[in-house]
Protein backbone atom coordinates (compact mmCIF):
# COMPACT_ATOMS: atom_id res chain seq x y z
CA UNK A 1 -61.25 101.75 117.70
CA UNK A 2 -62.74 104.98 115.26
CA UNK A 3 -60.24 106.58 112.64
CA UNK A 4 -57.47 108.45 114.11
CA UNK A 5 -55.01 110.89 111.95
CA UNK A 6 -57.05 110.53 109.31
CA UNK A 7 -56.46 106.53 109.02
CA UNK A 8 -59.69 104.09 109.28
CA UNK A 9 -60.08 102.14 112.36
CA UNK A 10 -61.94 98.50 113.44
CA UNK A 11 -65.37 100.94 113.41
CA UNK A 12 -64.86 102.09 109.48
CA UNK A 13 -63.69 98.34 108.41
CA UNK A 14 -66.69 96.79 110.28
CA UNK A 15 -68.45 99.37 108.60
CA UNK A 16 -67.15 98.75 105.18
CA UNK A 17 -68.67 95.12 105.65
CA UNK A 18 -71.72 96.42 106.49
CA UNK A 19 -71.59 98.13 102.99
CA UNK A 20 -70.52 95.28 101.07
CA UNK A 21 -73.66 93.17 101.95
CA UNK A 22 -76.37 95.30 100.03
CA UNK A 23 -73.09 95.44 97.41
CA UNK A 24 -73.42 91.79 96.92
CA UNK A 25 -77.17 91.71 96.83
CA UNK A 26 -77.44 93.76 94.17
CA UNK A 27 -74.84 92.34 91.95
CA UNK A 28 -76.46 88.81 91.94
CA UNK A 29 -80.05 89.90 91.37
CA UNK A 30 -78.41 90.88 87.99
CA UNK A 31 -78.05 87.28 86.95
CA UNK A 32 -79.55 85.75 89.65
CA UNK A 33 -82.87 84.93 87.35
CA UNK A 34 -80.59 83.12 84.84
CA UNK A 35 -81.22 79.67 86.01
CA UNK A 36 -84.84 80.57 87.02
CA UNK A 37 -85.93 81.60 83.50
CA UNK A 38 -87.28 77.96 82.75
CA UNK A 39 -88.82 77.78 85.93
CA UNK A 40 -90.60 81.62 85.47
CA UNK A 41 -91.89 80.03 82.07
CA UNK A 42 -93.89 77.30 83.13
CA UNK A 43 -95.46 78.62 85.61
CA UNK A 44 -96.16 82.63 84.70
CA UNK A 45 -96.12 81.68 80.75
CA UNK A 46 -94.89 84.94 79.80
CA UNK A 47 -94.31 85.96 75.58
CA UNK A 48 -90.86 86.70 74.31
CA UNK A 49 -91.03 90.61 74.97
CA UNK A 50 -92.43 89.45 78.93
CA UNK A 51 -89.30 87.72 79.39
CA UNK A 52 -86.94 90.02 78.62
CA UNK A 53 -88.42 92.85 80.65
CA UNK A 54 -88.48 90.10 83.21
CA UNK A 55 -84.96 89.93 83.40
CA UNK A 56 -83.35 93.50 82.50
CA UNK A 57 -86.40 95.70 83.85
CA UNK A 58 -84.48 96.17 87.27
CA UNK A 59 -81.09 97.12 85.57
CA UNK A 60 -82.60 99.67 83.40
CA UNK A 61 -84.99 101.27 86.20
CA UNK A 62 -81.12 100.91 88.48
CA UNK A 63 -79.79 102.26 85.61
CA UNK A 64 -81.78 105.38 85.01
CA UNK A 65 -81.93 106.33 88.75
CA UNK A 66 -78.64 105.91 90.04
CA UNK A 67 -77.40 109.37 89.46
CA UNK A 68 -80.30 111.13 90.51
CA UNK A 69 -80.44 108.87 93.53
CA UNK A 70 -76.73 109.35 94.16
CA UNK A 71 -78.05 113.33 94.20
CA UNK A 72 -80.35 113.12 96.51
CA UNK A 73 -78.21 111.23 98.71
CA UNK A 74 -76.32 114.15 98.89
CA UNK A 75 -79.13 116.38 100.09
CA UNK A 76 -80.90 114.07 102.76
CA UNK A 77 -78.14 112.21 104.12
CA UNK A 78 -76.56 108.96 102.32
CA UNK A 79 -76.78 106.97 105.19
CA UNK A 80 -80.32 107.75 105.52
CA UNK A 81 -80.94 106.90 101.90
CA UNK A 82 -78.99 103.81 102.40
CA UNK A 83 -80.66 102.91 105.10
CA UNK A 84 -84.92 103.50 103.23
CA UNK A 85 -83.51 101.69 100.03
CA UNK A 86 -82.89 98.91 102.10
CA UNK A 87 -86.29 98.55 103.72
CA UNK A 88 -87.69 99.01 100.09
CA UNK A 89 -85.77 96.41 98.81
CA UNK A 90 -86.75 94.10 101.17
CA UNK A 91 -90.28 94.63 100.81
CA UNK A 92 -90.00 94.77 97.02
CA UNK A 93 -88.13 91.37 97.24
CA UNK A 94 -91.68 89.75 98.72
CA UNK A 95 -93.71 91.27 96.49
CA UNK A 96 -91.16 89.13 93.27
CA UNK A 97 -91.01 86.10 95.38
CA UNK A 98 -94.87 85.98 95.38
CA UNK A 99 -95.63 87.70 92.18
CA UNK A 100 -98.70 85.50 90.10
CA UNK A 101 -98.41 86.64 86.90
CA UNK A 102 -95.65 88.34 84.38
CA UNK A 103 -97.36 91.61 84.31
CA UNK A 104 -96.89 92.19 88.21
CA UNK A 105 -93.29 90.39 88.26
CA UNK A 106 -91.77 92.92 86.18
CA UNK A 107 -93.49 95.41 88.48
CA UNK A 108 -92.02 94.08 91.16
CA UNK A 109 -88.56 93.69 89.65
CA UNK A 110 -88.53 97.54 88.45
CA UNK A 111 -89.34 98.49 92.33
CA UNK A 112 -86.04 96.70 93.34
CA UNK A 113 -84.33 98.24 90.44
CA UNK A 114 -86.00 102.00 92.29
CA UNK A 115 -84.93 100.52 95.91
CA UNK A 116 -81.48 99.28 94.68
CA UNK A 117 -80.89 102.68 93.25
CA UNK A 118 -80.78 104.21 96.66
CA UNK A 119 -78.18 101.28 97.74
CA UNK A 120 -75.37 101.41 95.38
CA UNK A 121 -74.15 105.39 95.33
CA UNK A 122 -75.08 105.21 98.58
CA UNK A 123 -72.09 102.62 99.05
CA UNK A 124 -70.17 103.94 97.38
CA UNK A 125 -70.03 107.61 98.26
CA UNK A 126 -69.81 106.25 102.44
CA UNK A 127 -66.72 104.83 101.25
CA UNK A 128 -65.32 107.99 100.39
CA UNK A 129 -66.59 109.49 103.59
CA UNK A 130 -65.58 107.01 105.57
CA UNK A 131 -61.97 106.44 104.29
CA UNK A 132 -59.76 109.75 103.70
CA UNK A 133 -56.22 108.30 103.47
CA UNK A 134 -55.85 107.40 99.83
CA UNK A 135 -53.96 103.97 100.38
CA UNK A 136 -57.08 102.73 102.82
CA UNK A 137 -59.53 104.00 100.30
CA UNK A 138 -57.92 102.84 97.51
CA UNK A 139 -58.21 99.14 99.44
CA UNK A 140 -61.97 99.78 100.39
CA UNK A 141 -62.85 100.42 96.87
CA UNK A 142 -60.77 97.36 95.49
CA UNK A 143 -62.81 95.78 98.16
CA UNK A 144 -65.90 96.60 96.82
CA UNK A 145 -65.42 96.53 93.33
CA UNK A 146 -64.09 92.79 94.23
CA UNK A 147 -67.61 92.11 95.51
CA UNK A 148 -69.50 93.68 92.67
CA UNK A 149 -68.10 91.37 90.66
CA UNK A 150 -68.43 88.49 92.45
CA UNK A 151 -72.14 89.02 92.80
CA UNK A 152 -72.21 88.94 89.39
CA UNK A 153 -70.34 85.51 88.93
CA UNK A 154 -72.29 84.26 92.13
CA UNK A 155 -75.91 85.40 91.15
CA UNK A 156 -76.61 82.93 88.85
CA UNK A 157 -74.93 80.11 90.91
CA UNK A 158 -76.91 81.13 93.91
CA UNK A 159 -80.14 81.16 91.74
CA UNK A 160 -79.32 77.68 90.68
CA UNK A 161 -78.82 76.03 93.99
CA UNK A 162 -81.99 78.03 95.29
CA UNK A 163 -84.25 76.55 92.18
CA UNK A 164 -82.83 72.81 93.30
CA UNK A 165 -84.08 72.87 96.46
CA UNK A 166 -87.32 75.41 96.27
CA UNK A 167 -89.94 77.46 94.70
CA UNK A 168 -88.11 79.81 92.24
CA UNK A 169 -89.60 83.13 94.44
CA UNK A 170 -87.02 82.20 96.75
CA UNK A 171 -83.86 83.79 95.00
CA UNK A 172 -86.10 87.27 95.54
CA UNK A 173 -86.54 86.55 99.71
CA UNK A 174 -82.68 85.38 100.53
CA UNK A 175 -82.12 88.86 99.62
CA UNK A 176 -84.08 90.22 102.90
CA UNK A 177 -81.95 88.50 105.82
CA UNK A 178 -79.38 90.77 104.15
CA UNK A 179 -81.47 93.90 104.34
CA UNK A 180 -82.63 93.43 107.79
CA UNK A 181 -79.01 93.74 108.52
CA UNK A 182 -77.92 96.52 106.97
CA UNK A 183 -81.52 98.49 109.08
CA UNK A 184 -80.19 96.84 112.53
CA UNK A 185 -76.07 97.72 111.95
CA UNK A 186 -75.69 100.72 109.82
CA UNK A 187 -76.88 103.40 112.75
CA UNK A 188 -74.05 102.39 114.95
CA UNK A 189 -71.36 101.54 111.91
CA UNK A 190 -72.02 104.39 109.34
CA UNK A 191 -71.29 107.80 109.57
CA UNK A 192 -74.45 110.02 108.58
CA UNK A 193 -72.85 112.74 106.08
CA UNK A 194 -74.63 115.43 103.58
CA UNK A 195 -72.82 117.77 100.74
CA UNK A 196 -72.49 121.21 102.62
CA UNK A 197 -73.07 122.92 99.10
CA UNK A 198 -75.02 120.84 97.44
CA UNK A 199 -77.81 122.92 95.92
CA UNK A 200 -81.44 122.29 95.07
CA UNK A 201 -82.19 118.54 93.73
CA UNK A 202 -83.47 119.10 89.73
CA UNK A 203 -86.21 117.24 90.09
CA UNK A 204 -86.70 117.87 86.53
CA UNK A 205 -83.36 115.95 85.62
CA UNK A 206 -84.26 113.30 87.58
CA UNK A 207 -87.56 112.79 85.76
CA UNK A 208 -85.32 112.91 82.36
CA UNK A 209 -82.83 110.60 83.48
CA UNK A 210 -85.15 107.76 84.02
CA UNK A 211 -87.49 108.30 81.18
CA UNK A 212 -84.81 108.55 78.59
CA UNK A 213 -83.90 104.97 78.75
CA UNK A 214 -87.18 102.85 78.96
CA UNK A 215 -88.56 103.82 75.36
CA UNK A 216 -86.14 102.93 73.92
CA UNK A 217 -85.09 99.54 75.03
CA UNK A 218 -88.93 98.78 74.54
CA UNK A 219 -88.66 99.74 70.76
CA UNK A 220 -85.40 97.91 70.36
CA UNK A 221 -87.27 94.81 71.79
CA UNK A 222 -90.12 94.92 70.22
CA UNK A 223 -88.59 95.51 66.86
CA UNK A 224 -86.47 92.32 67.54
CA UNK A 225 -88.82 89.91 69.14
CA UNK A 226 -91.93 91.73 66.49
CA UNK A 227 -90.57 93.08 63.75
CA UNK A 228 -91.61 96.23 62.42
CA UNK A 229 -93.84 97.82 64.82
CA UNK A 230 -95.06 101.59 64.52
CA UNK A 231 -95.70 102.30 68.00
CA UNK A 232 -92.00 100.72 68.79
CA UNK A 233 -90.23 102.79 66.49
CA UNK A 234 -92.18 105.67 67.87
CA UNK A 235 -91.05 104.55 71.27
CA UNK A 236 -87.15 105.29 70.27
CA UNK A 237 -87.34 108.26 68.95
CA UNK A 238 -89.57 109.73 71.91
CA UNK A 239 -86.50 107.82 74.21
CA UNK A 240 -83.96 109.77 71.69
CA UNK A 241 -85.74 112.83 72.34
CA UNK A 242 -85.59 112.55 76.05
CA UNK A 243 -82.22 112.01 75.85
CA UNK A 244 -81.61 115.72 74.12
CA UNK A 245 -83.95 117.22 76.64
CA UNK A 246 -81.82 115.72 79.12
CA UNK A 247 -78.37 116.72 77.86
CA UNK A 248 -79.98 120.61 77.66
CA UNK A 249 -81.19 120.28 81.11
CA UNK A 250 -77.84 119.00 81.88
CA UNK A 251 -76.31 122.01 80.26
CA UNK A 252 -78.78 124.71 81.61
CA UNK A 253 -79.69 123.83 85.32
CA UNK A 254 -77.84 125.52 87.88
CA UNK A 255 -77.28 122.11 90.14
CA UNK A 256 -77.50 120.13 87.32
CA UNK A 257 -77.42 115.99 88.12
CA UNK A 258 -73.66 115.63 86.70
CA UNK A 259 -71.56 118.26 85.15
CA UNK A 260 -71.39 117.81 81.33
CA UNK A 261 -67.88 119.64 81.66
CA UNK A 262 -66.62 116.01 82.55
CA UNK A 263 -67.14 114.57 79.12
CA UNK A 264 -64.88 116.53 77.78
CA UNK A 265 -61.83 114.77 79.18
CA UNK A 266 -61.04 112.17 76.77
CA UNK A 267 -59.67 110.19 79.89
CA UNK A 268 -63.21 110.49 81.64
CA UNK A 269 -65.19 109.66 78.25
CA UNK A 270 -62.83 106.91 77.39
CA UNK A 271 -63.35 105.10 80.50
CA UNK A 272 -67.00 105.24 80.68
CA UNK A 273 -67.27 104.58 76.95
CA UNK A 274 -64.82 100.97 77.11
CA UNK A 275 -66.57 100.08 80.72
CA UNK A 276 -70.13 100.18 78.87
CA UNK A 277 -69.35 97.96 75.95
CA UNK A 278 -67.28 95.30 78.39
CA UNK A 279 -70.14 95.13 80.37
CA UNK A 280 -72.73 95.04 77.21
CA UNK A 281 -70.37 92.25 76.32
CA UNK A 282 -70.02 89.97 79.43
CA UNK A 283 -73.68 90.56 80.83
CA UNK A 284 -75.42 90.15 77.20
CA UNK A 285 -74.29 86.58 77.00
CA UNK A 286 -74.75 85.26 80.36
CA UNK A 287 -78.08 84.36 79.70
CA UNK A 288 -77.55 83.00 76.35
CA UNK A 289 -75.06 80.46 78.61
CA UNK A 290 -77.34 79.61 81.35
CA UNK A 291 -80.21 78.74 78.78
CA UNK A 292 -77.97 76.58 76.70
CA UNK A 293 -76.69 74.93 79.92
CA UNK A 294 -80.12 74.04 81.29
CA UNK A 295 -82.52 73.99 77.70
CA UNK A 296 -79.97 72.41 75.12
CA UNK A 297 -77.76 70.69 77.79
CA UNK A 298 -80.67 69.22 79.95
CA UNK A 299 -79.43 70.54 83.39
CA UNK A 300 -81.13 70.18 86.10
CA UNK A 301 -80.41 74.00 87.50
CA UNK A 302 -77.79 72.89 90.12
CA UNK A 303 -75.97 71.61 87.60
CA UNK A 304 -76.18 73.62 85.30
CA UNK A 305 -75.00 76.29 87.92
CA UNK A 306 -71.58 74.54 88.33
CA UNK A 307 -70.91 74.23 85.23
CA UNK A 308 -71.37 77.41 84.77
CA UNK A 309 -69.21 78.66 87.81
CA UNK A 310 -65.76 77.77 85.44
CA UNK A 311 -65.51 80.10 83.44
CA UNK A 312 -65.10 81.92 86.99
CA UNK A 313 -61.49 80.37 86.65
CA UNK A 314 -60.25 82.63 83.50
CA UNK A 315 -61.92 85.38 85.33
CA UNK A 316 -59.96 85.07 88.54
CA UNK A 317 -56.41 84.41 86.22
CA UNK A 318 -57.52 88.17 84.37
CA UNK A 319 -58.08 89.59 87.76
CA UNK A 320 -53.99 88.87 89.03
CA UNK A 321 -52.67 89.19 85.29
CA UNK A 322 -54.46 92.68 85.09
CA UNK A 323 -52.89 93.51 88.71
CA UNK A 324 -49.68 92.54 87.69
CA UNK A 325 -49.44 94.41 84.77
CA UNK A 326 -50.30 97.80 86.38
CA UNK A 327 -47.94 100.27 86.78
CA UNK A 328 -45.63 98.58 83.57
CA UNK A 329 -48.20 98.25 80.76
CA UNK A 330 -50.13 101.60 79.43
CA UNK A 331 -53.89 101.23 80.72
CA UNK A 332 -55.35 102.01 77.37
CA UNK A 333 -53.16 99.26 75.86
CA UNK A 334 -53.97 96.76 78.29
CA UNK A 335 -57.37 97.64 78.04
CA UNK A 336 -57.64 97.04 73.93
CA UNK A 337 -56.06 94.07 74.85
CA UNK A 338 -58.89 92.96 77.11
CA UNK A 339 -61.17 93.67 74.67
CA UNK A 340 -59.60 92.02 71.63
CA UNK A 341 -59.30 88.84 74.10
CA UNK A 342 -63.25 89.13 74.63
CA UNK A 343 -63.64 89.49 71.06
CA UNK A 344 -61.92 85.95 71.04
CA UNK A 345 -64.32 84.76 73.54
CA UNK A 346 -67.11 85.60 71.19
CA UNK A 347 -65.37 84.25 68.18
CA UNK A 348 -65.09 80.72 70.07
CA UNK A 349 -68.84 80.69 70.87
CA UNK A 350 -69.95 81.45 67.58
CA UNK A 351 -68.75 77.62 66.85
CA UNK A 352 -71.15 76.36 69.52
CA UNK A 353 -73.70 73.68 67.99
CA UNK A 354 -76.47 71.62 70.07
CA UNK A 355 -74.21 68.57 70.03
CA UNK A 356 -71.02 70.44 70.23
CA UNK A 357 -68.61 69.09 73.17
CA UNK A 358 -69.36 70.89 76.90
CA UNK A 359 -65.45 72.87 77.35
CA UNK A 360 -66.53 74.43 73.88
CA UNK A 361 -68.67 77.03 75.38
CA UNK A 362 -67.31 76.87 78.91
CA UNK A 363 -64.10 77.61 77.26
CA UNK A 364 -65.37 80.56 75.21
CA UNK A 365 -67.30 82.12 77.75
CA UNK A 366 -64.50 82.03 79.90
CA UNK A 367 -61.94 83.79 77.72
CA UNK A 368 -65.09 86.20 77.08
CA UNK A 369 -65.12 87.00 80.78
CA UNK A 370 -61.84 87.06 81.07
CA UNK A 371 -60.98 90.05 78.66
CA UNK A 372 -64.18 92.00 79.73
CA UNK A 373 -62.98 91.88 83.28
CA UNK A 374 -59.52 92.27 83.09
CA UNK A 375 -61.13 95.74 81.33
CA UNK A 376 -63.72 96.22 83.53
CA UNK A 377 -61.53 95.94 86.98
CA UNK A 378 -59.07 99.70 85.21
CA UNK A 379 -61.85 101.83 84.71
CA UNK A 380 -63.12 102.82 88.06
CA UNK A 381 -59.77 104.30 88.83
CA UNK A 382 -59.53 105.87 85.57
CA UNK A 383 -63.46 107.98 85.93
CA UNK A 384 -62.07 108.99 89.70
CA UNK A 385 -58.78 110.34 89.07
CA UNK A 386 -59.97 112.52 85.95
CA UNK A 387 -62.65 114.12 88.04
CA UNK A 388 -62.46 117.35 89.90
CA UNK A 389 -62.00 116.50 93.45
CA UNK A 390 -65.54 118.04 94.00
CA UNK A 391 -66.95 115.97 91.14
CA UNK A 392 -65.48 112.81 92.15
CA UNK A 393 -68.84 111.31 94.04
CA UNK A 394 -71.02 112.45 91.05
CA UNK A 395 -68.24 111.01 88.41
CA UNK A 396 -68.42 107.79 90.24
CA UNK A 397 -72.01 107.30 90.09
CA UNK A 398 -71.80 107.97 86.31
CA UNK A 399 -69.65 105.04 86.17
CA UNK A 400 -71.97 102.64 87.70
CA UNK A 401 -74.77 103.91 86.01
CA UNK A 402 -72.58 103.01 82.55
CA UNK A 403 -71.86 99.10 83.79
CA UNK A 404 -75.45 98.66 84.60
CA UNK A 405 -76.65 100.69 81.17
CA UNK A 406 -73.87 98.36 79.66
CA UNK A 407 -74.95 95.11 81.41
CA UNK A 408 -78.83 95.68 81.06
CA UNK A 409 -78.22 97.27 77.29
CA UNK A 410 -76.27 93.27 76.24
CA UNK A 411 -78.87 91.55 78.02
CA UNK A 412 -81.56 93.57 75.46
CA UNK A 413 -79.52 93.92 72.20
CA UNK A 414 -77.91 90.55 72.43
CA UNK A 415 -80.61 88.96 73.59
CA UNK A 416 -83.03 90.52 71.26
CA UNK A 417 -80.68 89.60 68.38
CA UNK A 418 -80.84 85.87 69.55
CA UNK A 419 -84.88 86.27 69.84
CA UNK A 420 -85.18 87.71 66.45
CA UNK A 421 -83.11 84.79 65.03
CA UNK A 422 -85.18 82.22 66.60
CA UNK A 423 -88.49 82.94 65.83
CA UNK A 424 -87.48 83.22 62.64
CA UNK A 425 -85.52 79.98 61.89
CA UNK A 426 -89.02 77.87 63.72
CA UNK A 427 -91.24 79.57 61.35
CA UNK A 428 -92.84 76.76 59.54
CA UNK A 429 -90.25 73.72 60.72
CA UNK A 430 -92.77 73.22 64.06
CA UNK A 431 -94.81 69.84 63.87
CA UNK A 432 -97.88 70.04 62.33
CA UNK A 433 -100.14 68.71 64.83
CA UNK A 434 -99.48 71.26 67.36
CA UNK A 435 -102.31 73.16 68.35
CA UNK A 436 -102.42 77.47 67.61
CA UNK A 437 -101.91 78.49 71.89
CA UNK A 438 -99.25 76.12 71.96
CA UNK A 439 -97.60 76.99 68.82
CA UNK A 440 -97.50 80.23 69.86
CA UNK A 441 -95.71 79.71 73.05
CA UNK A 442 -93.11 77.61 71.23
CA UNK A 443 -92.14 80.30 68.86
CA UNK A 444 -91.78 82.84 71.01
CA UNK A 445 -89.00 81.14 73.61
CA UNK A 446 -87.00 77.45 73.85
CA UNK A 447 -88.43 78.16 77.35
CA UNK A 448 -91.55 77.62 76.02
CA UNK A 449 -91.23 75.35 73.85
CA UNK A 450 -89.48 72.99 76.51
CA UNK A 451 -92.83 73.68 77.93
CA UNK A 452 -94.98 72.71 75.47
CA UNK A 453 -93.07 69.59 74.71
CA UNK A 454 -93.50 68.20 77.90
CA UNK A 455 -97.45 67.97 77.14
CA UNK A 456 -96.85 66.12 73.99
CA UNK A 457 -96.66 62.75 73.12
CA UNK A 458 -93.02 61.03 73.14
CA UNK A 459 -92.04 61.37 68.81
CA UNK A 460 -93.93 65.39 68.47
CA UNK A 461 -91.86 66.11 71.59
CA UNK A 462 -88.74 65.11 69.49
CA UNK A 463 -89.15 67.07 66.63
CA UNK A 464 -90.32 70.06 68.15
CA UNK A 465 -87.65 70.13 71.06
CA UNK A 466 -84.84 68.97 68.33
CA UNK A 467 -86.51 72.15 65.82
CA UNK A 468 -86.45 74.90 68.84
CA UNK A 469 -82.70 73.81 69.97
CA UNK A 470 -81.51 74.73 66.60
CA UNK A 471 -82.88 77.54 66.40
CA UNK A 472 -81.75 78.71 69.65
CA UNK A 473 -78.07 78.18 68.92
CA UNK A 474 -78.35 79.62 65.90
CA UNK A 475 -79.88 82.73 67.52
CA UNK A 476 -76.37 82.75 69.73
CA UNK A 477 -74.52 82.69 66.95
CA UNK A 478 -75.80 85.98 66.17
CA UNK A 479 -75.56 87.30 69.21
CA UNK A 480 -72.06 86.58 69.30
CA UNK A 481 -71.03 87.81 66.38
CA UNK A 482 -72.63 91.18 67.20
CA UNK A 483 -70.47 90.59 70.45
CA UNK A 484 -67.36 90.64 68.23
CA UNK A 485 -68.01 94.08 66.51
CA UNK A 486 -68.90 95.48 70.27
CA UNK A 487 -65.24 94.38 71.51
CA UNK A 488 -63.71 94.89 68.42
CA UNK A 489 -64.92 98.49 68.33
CA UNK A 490 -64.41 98.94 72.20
CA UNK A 491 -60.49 98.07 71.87
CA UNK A 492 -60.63 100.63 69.36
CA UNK A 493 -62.14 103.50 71.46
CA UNK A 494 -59.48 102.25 74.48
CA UNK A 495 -56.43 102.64 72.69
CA UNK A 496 -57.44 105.81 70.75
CA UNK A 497 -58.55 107.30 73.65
CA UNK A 498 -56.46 106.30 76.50
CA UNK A 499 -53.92 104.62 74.50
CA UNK A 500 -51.48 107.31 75.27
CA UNK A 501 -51.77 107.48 78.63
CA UNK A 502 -48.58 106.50 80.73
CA UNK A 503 -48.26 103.13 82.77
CA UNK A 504 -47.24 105.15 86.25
CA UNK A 505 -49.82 107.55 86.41
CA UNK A 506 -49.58 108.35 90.31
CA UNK A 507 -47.37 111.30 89.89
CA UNK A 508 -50.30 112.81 87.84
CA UNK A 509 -52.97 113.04 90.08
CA UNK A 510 -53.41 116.27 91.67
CA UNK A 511 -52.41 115.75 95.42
CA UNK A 512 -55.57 117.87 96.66
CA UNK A 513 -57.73 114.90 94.10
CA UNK A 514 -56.34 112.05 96.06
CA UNK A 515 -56.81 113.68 99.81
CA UNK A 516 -60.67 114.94 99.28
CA UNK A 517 -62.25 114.66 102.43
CA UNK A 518 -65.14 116.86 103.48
CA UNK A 519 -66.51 117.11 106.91
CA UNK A 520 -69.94 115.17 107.84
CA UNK A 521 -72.56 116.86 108.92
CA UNK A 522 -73.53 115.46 112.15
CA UNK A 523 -75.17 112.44 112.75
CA UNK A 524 -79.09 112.81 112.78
């Protein structure tokens, strides 16, 4: 049974699972590395800096490409995009899984960042082809944004039952089966469709786009993790630069990537702006959870993976409170209220000691995820209704390109924050008899120092592994108390912003915005 009258049949919601699969995939392999981070150490022995390129170097690359991915969709066919990013993913996933060394792991993890850029507008934008009547659409998206974020809350689980049973390459390879998949069912499932006015791809833009971000996330590292460095300071002002080149191409080029004309809608800006920082916010400290769980704790990663899965519960209560409170709440109000919950979150975690009680940071990362989703879950519909009807695809892909800039940008700043604090609070409180190399290592993560530990005899092992735990939770400290300005300042920018912005908005939205539906081009 196909779509008749313009309502989806059994084809389009077979088709719509299709889409959620590669959905899925690439929310976990956001976090899915969480519980593997130990396991990455001993074996690969990357430095501080290695580490945290290991784990955010495929949201940036995501990050930077989406859009002009999302473009070229356009121009080629998004099913046929769809359908090469999954292939590349797949064989990019091999190449992680048996990666033997740091240098060619982060390789690897920015080609599935380049692959999974091709996946996610691609999703997205079939949606919209594939659904026309606004009430089936509106279901197909809650559908998928339902997924994204459960990839996100499942990744690291998943990662931790993988590392209990097998070599940590294998949370890179269950991602094929899922691939393979998508090759064999989306030619008989998914419609084929390209913009009939597209225009020339600004190859140009692209470029910018992708090379804006990198520098500077590299200087803000290395400045955290090094200290003063020339060549990283040099680093973010050649990414700020970029970034200025890239707003004039933006403004000059005559197909230009996305129309600058949308951030001038407060509603549009807003949005984007609060769905960044909520994501900054509840990404950033995943990974300061999972490595207390597992490094402080002493969790085996299965373990340490449940545990983990709880604060799930809070997030699941925002998800029906939020939906409840549409329609009778103002969206800007309820989102400042998200964030000044977060903010909470952050404030509870900042009490977290190495001998403090388990349900103290299970209980303020929960209320953490809780706010920053209950924001989160508004602002899709908010980026799609203030968007030309023509725009809408292109707005959309802005949006997901801010939650993975947000997500990638917490796991940096906070994380970088925590590193900073670290290294710092070891320096000359490490035993004395241990030797430079391994010194080194210890300093630089409590991955590493776990590491080192384990080599030493029983009472050095003590004091080092009692010196680096300290350290580490006063590092998160830091990091979330520069969590509390982010959600303190992101409440602001919601109700200032979109604070005046009625509960009922339906009546609103221009009718031609909510029926867009442009014919296919034929099937290749």
């Amino acid at each position: 049974m196909t779509a008749t009258h313009g309502l989806a049949g059994r084809r389009e919601w077979t088709g719509l699972a299709v889409l959620l699969l590669p959905t899925l995939v690439l929310s976990m392999d956001m976090g899915i590395l969480f519980f593997g981070l130990p396991f990455i150490s001993k074996e690969l022995q990357p430095s501080g800096t290695q580490q945290l390129w290991i784990m955010d170097m495929y949201s940036f690359v995501l990050a930077g490409l989406l859009i002009p991915m999302g473009a070229l969709g356009d121009r080629i066919g998004r099913r046929k995009l769809l359908m090469a990013g999954a292939a590349g993913f797949a064989a990019a996933s091999v190449l992680a899984a048996t990666a033997d060394g740091a240098a060619q792991l982060i390789a690897a993890r920015a080609l599935l960042g380049l692959t999974g850029a091709t996946l996610m507008p691609s999703t997205m934008a079939l949606i919209r082809n594939m659904f026309h009547d606004p009430k089936q659409r509106q279901a197909a998206m809650g559908a998928w944004s339902g997924v994204l974020m459960a990839g996100a809350t499942l990744g690291p689980v998943a990662g931790g039952l993988l590392l209990e049973h097998f070599h940590w390459g294998a949370v890179f390879l269950c991602a094929v089966p899922v691939m393979l998949l998508v090759l064999l069912a989306a030619p008989a499932l998914l419609p084929e469709y390209k913009a009939p006015r597209a225009g020339r791809f600004d190859l140009l833009g692209a470029v910018l786009s992708v090379s804006a971000v990198l520098p500077v996330v590299y200087g803000i590292k290395q400045l955290a993790v090094e200290g003063w460095d020339l060549t990283a300071a040099l680093a973010i002002v050649g990414g700020l630069v970029l970034v200025g080149l890239l707003v004039l191409r933006l403004r000059t080029a005559a197909t230009p990537l996305v129309d600058l004309a949308l951030f001038r809608n407060p509603i549009f800006t807003g949005a984007i702006s609060v769905n960044t920082i909520a994501m900054l916010a509840m990404m950033g400290f995943s990974l300061f959870t999972s490595q207390y769980l597992q490094l402080v704790r002493g969790y085996s990663p299965l373990t340490a993976s449940l545990w983990a899965l709880l604060p799930s519960v809070g997030v699941g209560a925002a998800v029906g409170i939020s939906g409840a409170l549409a329609g009778k709440i103002r969206p800007g109000v309820q989102m400042a209220g998200g964030m000044l919950v977060g903010a909470l979150g952050f404030g509870i975690l900042t009490q977290v000691q190495v001998d403090s009680p388990l349900a103290l940071i299970l209980v303020g990362a929960g209320v953490l995820a809780a706010g920053s989703v209950s924001t989160v879950m508004q602002t899709a519909e908010l980026v799609v209704s203030a968007a030309p009807a023509d725009q809408a695809g292109a707005a959309s892909a802005t949006s997901e390109t801010a939650s993975e800039l947000g997500g990638s940008l917490g796991i940096a700043v906070l994380g970088a924050a925590g590193a900073a604090v670290y290294t710092a609070r070891l320096d000359g409180k490490l035993p004395a008899a241990l030797p430079d190399g391994a010194l080194t290592v210890a300093q630089d993560t409590l991955g590493g120092a776990v590491t080192v530990a384990a080599e030493l005899p029983i009472d050095v092992a003590e004091q080092l592994l009692g010196a680096a735990r300290i350290a580490f939770t006063d590092g998160l400290h830091l990091a979330a108390a520069v969590g509390v300005l982010c959600l303190l300042a992101g409440s602001a920018v919601a109700y200032r912003l979109l604070g005046s912005l009625p509960a009922d908005r339906a009546e609103e939205i221009p009718e031609e915005q909510l029926t867009e539906a442009p014919q296919p081009a034929p099937a290749a």
